[in-house]
Protein backbone atom coordinates (compact mmCIF):
# COMPACT_ATOMS: atom_id res chain seq x y z
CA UNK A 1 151.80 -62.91 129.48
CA UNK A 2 148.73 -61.97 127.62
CA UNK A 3 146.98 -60.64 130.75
CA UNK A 4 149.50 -58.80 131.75
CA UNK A 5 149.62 -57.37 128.05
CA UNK A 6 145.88 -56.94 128.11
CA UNK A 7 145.77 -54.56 131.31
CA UNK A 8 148.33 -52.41 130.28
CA UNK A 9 147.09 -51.97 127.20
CA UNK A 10 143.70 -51.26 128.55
CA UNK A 11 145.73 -48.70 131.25
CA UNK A 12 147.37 -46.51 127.92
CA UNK A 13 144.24 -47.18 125.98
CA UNK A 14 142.08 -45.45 128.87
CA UNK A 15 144.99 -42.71 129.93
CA UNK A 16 145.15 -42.10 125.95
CA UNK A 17 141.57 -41.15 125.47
CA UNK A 18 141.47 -39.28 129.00
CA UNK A 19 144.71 -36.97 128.63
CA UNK A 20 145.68 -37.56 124.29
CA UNK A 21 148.76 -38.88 123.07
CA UNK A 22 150.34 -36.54 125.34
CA UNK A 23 150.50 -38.64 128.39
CA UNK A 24 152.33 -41.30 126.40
CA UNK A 25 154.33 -39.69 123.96
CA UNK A 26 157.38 -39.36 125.91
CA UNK A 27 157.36 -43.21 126.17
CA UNK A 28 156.46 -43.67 122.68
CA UNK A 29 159.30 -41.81 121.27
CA UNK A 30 162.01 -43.46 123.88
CA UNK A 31 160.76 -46.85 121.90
CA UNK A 32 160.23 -45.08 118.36
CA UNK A 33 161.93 -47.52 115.28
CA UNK A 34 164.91 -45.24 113.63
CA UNK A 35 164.17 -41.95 115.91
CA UNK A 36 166.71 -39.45 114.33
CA UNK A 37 167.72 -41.75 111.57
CA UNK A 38 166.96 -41.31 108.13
CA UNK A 39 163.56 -43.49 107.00
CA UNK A 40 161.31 -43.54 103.61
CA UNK A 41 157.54 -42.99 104.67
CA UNK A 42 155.21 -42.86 101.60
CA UNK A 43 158.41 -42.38 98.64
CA UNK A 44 159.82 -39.37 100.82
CA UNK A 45 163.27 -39.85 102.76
CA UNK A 46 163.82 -38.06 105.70
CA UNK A 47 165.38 -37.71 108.99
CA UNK A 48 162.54 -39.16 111.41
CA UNK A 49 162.78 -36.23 113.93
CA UNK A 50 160.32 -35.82 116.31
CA UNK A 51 156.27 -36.74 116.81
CA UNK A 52 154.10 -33.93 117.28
CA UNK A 53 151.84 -33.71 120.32
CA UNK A 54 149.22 -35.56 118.48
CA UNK A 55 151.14 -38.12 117.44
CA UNK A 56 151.87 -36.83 113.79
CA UNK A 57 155.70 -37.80 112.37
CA UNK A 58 157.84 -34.81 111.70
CA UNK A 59 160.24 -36.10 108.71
CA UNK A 60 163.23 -33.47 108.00
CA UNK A 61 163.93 -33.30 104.70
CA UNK A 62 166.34 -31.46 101.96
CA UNK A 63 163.21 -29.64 101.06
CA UNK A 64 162.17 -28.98 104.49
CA UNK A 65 160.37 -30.02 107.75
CA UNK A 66 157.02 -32.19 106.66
CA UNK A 67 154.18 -33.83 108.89
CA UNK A 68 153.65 -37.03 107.74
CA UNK A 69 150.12 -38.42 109.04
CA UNK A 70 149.84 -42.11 107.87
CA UNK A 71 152.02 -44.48 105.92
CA UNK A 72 154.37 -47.29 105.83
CA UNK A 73 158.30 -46.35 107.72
CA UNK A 74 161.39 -48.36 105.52
């Protein structure tokens, strides 16, 4: 189990730095926790909506659409 973890990981680590999050966001988000449900990331509730092409969480909110770079998802 953990070599078969290992290579793959080294396969999306190594397609990651060649291509960007790009190659592997499609898969990401099909596995994302709470995609399109509302969350709290750093005190500010949202619907989780989308990531952007680098990776970065979109979070609707009342006041608007916000990028949210780092932080903890409840």
């Amino acid at each position: 189990l953990l070599k078969d973890f290992l290579y793959n990981f080294d396969f999306l680590l190594k397609k990651w730095y060649e291509f960007g999050f790009s190659y592997i966001r499609e898969d990401w988000l099909k596995n994302c926790y709470k995609l399109k449900k509302e969350i709290k990331v750093n005190n500010i509730v949202g619907i989780f909506e989308d990531l952007d092409i680098d990776g970065t969480l979109i979070l609707k909110t009342k006041e608007g659409t916000t990028k949210i770079y780092s932080g903890d998802i409840f």
